[in-house]
PDB file of N, CA and C in Angstrom:
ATOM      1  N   UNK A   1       0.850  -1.186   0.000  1.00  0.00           N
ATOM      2  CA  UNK A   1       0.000   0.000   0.000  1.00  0.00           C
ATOM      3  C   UNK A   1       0.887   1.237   0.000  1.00  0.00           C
ATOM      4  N   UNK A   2       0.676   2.146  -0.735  1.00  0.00           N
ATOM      5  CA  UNK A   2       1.194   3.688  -0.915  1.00  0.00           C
ATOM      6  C   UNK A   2       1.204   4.084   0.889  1.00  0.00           C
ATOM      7  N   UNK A   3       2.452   5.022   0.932  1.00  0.00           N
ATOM      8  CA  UNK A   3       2.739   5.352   2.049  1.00  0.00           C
ATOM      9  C   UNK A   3       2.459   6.449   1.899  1.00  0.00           C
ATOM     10  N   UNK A   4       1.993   7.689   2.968  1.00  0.00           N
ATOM     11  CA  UNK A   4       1.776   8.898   2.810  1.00  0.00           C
ATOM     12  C   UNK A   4       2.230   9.639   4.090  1.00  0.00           C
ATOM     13  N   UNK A   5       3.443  10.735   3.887  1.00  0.00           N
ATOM     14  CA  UNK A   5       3.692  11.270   5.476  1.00  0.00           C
ATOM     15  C   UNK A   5       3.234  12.877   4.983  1.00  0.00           C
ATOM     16  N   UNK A   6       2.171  13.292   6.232  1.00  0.00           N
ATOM     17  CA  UNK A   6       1.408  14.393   6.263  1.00  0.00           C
ATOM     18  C   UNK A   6       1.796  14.947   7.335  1.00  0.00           C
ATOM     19  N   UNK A   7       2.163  16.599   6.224  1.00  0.00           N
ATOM     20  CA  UNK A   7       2.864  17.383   6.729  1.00  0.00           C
ATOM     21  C   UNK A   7       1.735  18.686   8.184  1.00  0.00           C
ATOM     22  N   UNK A   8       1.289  18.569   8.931  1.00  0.00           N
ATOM     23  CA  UNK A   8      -0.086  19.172   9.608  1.00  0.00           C
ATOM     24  C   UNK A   8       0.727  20.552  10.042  1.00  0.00           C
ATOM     25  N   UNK A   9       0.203  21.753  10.198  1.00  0.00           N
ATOM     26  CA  UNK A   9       0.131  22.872  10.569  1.00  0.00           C
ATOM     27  C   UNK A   9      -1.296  23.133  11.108  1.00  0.00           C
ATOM     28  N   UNK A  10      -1.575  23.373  12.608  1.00  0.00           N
ATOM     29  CA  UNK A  10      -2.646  23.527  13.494  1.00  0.00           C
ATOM     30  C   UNK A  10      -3.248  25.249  12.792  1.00  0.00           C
ATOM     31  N   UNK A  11      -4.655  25.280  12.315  1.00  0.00           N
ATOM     32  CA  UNK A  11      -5.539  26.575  12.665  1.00  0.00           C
ATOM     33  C   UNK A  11      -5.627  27.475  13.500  1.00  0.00           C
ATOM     34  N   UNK A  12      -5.834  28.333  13.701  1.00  0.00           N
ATOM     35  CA  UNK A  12      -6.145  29.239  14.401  1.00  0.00           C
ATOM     36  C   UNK A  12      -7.467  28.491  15.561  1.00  0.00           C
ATOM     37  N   UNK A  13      -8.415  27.742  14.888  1.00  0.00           N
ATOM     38  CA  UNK A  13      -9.389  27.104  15.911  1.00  0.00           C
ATOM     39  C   UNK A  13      -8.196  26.015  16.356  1.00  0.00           C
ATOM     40  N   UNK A  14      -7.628  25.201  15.816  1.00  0.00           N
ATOM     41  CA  UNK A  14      -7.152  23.926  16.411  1.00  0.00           C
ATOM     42  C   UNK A  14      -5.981  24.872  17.395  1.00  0.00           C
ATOM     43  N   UNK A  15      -5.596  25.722  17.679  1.00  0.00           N
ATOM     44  CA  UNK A  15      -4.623  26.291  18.542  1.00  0.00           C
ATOM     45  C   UNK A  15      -5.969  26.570  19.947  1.00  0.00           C
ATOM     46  N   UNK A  16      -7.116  26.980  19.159  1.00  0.00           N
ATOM     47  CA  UNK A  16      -7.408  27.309  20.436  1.00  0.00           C
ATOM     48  C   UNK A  16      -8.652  26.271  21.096  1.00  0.00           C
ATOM     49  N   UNK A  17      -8.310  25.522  20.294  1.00  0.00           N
ATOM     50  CA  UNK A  17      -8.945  24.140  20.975  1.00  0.00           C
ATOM     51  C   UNK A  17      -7.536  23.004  21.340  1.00  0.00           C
ATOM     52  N   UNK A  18      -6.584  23.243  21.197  1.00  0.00           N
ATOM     53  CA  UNK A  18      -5.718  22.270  21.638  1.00  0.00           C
ATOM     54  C   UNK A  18      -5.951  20.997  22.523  1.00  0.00           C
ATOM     55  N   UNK A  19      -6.756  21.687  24.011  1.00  0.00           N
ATOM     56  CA  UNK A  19      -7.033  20.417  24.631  1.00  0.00           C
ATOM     57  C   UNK A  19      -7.930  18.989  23.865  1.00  0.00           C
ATOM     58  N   UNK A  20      -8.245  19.384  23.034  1.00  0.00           N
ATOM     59  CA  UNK A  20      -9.291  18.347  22.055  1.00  0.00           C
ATOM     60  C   UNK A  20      -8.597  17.516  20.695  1.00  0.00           C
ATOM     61  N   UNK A  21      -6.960  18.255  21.190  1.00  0.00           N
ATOM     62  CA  UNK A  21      -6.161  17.402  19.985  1.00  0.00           C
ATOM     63  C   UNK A  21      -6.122  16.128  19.973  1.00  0.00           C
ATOM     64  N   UNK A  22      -5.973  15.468  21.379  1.00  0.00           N
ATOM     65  CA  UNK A  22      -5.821  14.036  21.510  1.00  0.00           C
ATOM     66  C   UNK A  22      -7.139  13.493  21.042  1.00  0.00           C
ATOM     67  N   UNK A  23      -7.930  13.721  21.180  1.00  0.00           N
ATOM     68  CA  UNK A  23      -9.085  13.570  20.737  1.00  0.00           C
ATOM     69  C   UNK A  23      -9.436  13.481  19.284  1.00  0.00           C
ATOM     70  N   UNK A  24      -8.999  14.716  18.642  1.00  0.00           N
ATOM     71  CA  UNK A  24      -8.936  14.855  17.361  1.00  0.00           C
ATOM     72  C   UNK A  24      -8.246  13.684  16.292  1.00  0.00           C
ATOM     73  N   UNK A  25      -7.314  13.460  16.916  1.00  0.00           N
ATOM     74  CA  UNK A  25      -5.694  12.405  16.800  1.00  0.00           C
ATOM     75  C   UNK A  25      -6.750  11.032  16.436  1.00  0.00           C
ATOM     76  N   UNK A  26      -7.386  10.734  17.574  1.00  0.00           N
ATOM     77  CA  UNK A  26      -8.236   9.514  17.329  1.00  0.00           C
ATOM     78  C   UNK A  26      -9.170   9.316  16.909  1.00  0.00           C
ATOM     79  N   UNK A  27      -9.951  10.543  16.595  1.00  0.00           N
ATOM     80  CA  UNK A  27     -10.930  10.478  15.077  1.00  0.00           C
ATOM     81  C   UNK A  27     -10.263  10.467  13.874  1.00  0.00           C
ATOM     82  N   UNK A  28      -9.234  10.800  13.707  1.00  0.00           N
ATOM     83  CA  UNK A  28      -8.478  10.976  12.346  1.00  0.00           C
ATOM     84  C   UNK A  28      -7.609   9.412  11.904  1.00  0.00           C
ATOM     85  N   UNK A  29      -7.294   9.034  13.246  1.00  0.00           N
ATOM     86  CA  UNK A  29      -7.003   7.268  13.183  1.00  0.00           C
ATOM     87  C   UNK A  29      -8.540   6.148  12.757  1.00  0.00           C
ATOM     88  N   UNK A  30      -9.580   6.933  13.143  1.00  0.00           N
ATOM     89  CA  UNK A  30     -11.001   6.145  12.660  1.00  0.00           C
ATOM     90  C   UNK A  30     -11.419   6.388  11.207  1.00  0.00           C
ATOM     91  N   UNK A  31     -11.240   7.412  11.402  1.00  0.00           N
ATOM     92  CA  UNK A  31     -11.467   7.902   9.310  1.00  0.00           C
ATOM     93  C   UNK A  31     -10.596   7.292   8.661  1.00  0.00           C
ATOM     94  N   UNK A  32      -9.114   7.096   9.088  1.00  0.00           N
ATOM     95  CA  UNK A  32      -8.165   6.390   8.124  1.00  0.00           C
ATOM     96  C   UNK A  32      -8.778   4.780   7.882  1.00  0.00           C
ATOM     97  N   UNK A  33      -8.778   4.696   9.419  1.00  0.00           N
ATOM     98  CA  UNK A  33      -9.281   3.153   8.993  1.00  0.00           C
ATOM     99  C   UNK A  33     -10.816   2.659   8.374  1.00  0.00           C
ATOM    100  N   UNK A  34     -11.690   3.857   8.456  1.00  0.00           N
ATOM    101  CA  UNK A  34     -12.482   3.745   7.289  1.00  0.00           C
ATOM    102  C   UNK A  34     -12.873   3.809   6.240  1.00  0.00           C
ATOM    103  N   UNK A  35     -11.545   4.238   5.542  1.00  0.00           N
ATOM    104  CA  UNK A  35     -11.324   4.669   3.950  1.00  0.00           C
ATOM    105  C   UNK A  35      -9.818   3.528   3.357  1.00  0.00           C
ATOM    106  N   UNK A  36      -9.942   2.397   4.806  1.00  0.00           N
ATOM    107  CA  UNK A  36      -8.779   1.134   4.378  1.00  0.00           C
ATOM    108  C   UNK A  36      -7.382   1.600   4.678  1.00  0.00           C
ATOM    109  N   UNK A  37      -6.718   2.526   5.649  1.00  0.00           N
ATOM    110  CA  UNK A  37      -5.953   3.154   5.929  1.00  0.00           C
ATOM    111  C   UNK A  37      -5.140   2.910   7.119  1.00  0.00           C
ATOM    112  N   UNK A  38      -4.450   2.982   7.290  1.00  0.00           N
ATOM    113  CA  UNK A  38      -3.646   3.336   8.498  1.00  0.00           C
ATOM    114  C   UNK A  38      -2.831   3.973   8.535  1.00  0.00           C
ATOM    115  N   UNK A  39      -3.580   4.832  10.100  1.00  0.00           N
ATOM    116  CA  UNK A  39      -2.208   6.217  10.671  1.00  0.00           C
ATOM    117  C   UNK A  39      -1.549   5.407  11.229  1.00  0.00           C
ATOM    118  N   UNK A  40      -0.245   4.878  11.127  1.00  0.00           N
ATOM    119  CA  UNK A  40       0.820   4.459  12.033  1.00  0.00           C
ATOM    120  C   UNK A  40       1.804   4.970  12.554  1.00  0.00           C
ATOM    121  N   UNK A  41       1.835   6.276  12.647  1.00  0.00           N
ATOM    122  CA  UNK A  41       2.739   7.125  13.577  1.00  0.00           C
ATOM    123  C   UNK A  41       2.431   8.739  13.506  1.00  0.00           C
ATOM    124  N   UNK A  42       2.634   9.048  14.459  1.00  0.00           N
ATOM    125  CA  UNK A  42       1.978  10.423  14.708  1.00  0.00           C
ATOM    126  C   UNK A  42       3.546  10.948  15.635  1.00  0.00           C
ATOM    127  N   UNK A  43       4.093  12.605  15.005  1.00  0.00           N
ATOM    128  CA  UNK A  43       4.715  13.204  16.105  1.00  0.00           C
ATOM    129  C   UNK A  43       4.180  14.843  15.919  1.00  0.00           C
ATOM    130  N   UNK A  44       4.393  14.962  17.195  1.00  0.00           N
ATOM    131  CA  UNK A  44       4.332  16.496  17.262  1.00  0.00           C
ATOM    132  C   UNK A  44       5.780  16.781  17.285  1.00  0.00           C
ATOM    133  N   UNK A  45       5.470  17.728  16.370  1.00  0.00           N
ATOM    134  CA  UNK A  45       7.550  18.534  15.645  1.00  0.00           C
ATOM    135  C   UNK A  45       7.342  20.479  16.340  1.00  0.00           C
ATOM    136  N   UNK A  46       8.683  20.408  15.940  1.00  0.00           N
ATOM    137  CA  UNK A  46       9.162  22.205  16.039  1.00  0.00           C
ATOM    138  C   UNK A  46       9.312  22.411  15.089  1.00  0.00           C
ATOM    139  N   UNK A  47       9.290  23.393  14.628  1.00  0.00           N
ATOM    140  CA  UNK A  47       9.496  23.993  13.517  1.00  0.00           C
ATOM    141  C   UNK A  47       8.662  24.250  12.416  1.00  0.00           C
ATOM    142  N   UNK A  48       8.428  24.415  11.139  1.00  0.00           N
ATOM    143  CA  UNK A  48       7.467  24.925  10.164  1.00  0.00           C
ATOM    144  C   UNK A  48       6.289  24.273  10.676  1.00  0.00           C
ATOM    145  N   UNK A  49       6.348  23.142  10.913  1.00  0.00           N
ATOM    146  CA  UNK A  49       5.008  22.030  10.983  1.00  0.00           C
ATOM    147  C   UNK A  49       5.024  21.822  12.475  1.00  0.00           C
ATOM    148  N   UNK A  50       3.726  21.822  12.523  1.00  0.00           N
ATOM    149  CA  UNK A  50       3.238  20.947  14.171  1.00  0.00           C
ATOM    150  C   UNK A  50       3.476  19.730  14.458  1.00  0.00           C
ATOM    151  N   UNK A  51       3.188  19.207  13.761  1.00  0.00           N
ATOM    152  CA  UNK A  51       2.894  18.054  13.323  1.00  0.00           C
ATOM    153  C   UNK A  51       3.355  16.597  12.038  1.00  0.00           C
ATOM    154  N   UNK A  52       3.578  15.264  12.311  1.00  0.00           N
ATOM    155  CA  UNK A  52       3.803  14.900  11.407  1.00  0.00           C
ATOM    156  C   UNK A  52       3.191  13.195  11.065  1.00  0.00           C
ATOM    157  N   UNK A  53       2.286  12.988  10.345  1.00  0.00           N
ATOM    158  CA  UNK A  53       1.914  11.668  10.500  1.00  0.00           C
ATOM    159  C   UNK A  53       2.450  10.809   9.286  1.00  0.00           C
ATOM    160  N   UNK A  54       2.370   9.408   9.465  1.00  0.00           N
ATOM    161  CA  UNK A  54       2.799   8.450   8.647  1.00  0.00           C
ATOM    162  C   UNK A  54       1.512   7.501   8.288  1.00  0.00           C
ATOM    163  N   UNK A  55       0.968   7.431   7.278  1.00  0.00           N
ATOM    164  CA  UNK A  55      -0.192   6.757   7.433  1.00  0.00           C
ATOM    165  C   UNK A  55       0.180   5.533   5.948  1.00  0.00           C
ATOM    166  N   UNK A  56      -0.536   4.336   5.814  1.00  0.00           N
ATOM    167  CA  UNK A  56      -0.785   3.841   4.832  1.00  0.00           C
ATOM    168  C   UNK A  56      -2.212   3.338   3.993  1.00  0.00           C
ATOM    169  N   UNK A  57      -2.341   3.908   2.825  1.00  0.00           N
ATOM    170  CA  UNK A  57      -3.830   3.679   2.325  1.00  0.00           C
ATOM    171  C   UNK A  57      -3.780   2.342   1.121  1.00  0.00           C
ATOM    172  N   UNK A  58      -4.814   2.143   0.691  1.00  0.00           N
ATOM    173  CA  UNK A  58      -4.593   1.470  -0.562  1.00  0.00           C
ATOM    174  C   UNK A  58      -4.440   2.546  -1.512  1.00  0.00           C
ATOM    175  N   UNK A  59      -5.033   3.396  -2.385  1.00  0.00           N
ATOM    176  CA  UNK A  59      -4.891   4.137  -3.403  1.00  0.00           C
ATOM    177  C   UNK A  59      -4.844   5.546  -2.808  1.00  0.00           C
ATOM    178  N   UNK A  60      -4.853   6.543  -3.881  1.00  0.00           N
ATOM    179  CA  UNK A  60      -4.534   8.259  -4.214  1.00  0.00           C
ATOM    180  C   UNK A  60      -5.958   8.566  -3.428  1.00  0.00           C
ATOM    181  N   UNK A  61      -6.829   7.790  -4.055  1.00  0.00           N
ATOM    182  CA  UNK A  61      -8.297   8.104  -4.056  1.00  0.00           C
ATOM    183  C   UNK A  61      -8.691   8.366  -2.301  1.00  0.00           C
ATOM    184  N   UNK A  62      -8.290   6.886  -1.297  1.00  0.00           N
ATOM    185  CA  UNK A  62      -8.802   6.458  -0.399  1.00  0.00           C
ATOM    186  C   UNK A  62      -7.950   7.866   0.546  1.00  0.00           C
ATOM    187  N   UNK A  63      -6.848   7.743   0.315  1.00  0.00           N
ATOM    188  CA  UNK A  63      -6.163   8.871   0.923  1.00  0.00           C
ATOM    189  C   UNK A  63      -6.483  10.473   0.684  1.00  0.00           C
ATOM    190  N   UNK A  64      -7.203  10.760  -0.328  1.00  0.00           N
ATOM    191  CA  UNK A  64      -7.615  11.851  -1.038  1.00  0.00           C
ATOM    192  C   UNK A  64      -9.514  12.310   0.373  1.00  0.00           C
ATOM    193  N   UNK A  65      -9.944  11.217   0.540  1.00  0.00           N
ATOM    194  CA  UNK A  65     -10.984  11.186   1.095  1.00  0.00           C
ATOM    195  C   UNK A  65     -11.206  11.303   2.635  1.00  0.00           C
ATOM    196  N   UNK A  66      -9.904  10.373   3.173  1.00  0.00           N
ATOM    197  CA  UNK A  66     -10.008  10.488   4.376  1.00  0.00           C
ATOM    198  C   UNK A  66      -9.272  12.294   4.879  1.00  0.00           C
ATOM    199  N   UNK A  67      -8.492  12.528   3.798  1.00  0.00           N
ATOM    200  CA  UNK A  67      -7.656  13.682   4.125  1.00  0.00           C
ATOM    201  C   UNK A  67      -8.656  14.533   3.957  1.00  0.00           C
ATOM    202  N   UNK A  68      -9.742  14.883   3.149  1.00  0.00           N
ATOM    203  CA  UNK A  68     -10.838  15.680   2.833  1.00  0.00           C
ATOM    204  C   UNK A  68     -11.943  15.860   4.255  1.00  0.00           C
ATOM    205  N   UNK A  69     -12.064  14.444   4.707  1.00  0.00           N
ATOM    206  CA  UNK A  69     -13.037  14.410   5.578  1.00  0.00           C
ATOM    207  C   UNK A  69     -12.441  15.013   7.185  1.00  0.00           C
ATOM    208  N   UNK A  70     -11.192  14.793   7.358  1.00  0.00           N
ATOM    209  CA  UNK A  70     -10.506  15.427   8.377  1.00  0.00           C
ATOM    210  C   UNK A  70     -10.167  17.244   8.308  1.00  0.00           C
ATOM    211  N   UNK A  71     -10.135  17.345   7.069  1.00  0.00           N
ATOM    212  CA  UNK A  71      -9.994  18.714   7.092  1.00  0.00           C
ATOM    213  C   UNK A  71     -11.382  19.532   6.950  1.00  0.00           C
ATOM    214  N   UNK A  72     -12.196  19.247   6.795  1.00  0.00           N
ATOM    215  CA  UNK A  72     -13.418  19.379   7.308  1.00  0.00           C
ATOM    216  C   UNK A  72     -13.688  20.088   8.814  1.00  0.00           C
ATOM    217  N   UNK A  73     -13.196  19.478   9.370  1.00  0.00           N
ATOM    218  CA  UNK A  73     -13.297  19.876  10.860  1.00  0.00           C
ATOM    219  C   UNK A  73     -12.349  20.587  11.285  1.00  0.00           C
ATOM    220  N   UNK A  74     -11.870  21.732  10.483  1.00  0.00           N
ATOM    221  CA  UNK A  74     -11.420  23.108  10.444  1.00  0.00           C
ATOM    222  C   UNK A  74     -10.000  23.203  11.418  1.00  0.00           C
ATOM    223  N   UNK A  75      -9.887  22.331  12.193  1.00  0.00           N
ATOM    224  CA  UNK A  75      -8.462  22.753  13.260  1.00  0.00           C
ATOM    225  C   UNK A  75      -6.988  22.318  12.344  1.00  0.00           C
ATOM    226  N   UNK A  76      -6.735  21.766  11.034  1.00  0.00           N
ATOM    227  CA  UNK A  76      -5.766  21.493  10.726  1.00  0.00           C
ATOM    228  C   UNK A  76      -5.549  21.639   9.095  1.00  0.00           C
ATOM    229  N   UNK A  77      -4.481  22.474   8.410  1.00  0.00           N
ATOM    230  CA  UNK A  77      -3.950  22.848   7.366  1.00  0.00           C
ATOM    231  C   UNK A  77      -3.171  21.182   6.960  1.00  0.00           C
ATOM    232  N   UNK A  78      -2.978  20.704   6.065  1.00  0.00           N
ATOM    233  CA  UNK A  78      -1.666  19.511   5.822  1.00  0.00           C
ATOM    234  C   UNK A  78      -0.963  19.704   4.078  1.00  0.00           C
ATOM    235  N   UNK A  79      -0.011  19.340   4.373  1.00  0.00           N
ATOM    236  CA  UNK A  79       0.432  19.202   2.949  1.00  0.00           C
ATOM    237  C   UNK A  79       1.543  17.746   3.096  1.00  0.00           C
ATOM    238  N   UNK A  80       0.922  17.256   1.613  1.00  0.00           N
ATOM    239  CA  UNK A  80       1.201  15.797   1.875  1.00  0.00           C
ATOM    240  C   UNK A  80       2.323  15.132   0.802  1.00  0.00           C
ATOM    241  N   UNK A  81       2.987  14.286   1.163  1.00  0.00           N
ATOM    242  CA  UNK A  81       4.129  13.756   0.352  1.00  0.00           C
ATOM    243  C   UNK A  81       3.644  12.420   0.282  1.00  0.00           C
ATOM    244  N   UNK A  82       4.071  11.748  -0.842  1.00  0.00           N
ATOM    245  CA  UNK A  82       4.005  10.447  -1.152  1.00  0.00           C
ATOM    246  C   UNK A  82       5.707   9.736  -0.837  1.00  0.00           C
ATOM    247  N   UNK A  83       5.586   8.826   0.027  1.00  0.00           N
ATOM    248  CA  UNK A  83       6.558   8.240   0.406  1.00  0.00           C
ATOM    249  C   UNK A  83       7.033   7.079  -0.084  1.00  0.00           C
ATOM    250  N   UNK A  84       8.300   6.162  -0.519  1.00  0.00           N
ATOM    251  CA  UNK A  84       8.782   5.020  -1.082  1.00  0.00           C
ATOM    252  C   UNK A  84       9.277   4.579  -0.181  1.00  0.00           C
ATOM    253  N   UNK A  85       9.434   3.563   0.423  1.00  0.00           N
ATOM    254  CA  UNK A  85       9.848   2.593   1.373  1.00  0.00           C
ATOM    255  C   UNK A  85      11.166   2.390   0.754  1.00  0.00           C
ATOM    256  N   UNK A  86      11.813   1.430   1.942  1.00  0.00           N
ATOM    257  CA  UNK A  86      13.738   1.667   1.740  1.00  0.00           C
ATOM    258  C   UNK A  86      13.764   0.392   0.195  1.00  0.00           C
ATOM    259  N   UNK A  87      12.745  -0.275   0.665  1.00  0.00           N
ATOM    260  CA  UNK A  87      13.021  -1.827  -0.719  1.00  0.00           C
ATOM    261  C   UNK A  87      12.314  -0.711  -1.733  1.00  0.00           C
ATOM    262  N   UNK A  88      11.230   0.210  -1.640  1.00  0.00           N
ATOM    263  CA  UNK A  88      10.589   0.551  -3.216  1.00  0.00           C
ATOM    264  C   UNK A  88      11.760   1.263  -3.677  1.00  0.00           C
ATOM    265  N   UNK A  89      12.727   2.273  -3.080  1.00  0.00           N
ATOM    266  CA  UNK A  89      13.410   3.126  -3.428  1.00  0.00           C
ATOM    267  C   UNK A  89      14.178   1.901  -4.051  1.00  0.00           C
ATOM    268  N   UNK A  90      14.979   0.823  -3.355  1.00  0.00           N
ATOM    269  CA  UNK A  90      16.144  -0.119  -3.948  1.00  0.00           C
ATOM    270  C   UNK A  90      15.672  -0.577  -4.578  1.00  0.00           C
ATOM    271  N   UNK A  91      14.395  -0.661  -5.629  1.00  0.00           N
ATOM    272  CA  UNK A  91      13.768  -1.047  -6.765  1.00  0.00           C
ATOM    273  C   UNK A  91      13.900  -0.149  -7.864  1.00  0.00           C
ATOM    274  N   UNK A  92      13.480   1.119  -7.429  1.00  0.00           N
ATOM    275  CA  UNK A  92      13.314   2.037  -8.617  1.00  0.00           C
ATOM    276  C   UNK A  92      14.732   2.518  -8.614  1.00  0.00           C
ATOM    277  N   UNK A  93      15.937   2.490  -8.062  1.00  0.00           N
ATOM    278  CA  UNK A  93      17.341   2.324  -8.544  1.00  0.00           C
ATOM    279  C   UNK A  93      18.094   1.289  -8.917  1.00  0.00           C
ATOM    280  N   UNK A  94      17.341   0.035  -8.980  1.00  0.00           N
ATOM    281  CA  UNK A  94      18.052  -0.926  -9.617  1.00  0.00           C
ATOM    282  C   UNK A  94      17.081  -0.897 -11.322  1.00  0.00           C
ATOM    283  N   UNK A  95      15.810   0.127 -11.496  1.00  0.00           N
ATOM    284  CA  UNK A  95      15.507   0.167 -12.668  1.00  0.00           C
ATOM    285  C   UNK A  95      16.296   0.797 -13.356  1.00  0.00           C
ATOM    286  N   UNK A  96      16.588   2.074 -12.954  1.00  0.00           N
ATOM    287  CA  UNK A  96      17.766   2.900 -13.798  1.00  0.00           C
ATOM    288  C   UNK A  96      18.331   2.518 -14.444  1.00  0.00           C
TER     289      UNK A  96
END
């Protein structure tokens, strides 16, 4: 399954709802896993980003949906990278 690490920057509401992050954290682990997903790692960072999760979906699509339905609920900005695992990367350099 496609790996996806999402880059989160907190709102202006999600700053001032903070106490409801943990909370938030585990609705966003239920949506993943209802669009066939998994968040499997979550950190809170310094610097540009708040935030940083590691999730895995089956397709563009499933990940496209759950990310839609979380941002919905207004406390979090993300910008997202598509990730290659250490064997996909030692694949697509032994294609070269």
């Amino acid at each position: 399954m496609p790996t996806y690490i999402t880059l989160v920057q907190y709102t202006g509401e999600g700053i001032a709802n903070m106490k409801e992050s943990p909370d938030r954290l585990q609705r966003a682990r239920e949506i993943a896993t209802e669009h066939g997903g998994e968040l499997s790692q979550f950190f809170l960072t310094m610097g540009e980003y708040d935030a940083v999760a590691v999730s895995t979906y089956p397709d563009d699509a499933s990940y496209a949906k759950a990310m839609l339905t979380i941002a919905q609920g207004g406390a979090v900005q993300t910008e997202t990278l598509t990730a290659f695992t250490e064997d996909e990367y030692r694949d697509i350099c032994d294609a070269l």
